[in-house]
Protein backbone atom coordinates (compact mmCIF):
# COMPACT_ATOMS: atom_id res chain seq x y z
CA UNK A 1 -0.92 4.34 19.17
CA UNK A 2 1.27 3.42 22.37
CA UNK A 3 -0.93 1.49 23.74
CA UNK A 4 -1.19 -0.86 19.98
CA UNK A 5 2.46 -1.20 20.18
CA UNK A 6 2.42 -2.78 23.57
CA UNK A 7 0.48 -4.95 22.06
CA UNK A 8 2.17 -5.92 19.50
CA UNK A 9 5.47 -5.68 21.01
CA UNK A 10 4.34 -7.87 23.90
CA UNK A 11 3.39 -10.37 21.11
CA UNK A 12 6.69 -10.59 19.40
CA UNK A 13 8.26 -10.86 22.50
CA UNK A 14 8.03 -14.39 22.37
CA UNK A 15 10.50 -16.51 20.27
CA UNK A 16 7.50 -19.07 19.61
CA UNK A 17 5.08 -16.51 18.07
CA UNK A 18 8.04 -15.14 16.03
CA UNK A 19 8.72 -18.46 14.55
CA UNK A 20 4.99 -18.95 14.32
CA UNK A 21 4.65 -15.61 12.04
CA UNK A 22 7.72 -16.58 9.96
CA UNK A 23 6.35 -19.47 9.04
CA UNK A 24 3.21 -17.41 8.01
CA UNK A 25 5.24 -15.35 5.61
CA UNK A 26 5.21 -17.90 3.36
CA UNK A 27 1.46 -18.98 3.26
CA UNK A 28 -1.38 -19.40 5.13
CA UNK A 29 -1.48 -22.35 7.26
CA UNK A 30 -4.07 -24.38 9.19
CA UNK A 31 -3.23 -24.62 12.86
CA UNK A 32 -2.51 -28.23 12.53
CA UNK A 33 0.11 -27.09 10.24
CA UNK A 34 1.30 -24.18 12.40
CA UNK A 35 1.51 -26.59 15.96
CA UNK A 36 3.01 -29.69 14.00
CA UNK A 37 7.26 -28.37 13.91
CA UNK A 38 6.55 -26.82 18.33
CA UNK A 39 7.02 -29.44 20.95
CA UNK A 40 4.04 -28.08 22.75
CA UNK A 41 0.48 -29.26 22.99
CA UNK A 42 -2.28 -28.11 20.14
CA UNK A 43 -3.96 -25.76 23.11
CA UNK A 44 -0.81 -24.22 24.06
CA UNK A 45 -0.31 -23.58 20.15
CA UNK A 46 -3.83 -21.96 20.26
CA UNK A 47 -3.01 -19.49 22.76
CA UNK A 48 -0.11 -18.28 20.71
CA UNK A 49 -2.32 -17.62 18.20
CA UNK A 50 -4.80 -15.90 19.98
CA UNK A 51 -2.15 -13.88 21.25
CA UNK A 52 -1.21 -13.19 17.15
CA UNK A 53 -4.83 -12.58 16.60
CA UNK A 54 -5.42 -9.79 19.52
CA UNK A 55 -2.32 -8.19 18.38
CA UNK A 56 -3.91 -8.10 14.76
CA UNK A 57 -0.52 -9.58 13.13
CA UNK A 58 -2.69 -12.41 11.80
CA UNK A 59 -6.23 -13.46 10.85
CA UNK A 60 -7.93 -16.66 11.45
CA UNK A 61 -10.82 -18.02 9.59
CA UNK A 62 -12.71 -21.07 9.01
CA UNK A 63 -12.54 -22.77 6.16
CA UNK A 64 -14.98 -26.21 5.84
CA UNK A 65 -13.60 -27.69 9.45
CA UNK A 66 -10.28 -26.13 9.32
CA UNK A 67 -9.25 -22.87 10.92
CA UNK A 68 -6.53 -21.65 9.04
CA UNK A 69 -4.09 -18.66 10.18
CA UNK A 70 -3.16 -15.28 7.51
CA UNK A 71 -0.29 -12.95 8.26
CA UNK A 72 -1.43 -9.48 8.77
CA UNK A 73 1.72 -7.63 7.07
CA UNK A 74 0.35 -4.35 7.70
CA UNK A 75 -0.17 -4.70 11.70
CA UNK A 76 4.14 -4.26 11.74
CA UNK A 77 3.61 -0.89 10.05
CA UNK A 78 3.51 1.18 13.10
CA UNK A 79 5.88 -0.93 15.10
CA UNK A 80 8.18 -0.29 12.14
CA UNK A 81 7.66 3.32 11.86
CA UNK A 82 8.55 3.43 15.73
CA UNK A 83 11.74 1.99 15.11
CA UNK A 84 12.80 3.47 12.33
CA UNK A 85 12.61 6.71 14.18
CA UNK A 86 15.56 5.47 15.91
CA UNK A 87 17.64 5.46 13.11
CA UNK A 88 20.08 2.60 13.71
CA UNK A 89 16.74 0.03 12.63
CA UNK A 90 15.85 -0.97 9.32
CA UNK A 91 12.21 -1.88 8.79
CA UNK A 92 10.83 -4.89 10.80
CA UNK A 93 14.15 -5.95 12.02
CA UNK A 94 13.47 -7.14 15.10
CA UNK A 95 16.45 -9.27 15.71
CA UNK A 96 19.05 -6.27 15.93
CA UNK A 97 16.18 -4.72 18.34
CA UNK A 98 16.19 -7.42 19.97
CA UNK A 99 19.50 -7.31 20.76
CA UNK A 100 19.53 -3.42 21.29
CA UNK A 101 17.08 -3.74 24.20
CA UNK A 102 18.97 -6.29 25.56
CA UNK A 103 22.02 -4.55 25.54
CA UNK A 104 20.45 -1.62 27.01
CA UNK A 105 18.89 -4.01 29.87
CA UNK A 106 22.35 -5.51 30.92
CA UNK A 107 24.74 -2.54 30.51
């Protein structure tokens, strides 16, 4: 199981996948859709998501000629567990870690 949260920790450690899997919350999206709102180029976008898709927080499929991205809801379960188990976490709020680890970092 440690070794699946590295992964998946390592992929929310970026502040462009998070926004990426946000914007998944609502719907599924076609990667044209997903790289339009980043200043970055389509490729660069694509690496994110493969990232995502190693991680197994989304899905991608083909649809006709468009690849379109799914949120995988239950690939936060273990990370969630993990930090519950902490106590000061609620579920999948990875802001206040966020700011726990950095707080822990610097002081």
């Amino acid at each position: 199981m440690e070794d699946r949260l590295d992964i998946v920790f390592a992929a929310l450690a970026d502040p462009t996948r998070r926004a990426i899997l946000a914007m998944l919350l609502e719907d599924d999206m076609a990667v044209t859709d997903v790289a339009e709102p980043f200043q970055m180029s389509l490729a660069a976008v694509s690496k994110h998501l493969a990232i995502l898709t190693r991680a197994g927080l989304i899905s991608q499929e083909k649809r006709g000629r468009v690849k379109w991205c799914k949120l995988e809801p239950d690939a936060l379960k273990d990370a969630s567990i993990w930090m519950q188990s902490f106590g000061q976490f609620e579920a999948v709020n990875l802001d206040a870690f966020e700011r726990f680890l950095a707080a822990e970092l610097n002081g």
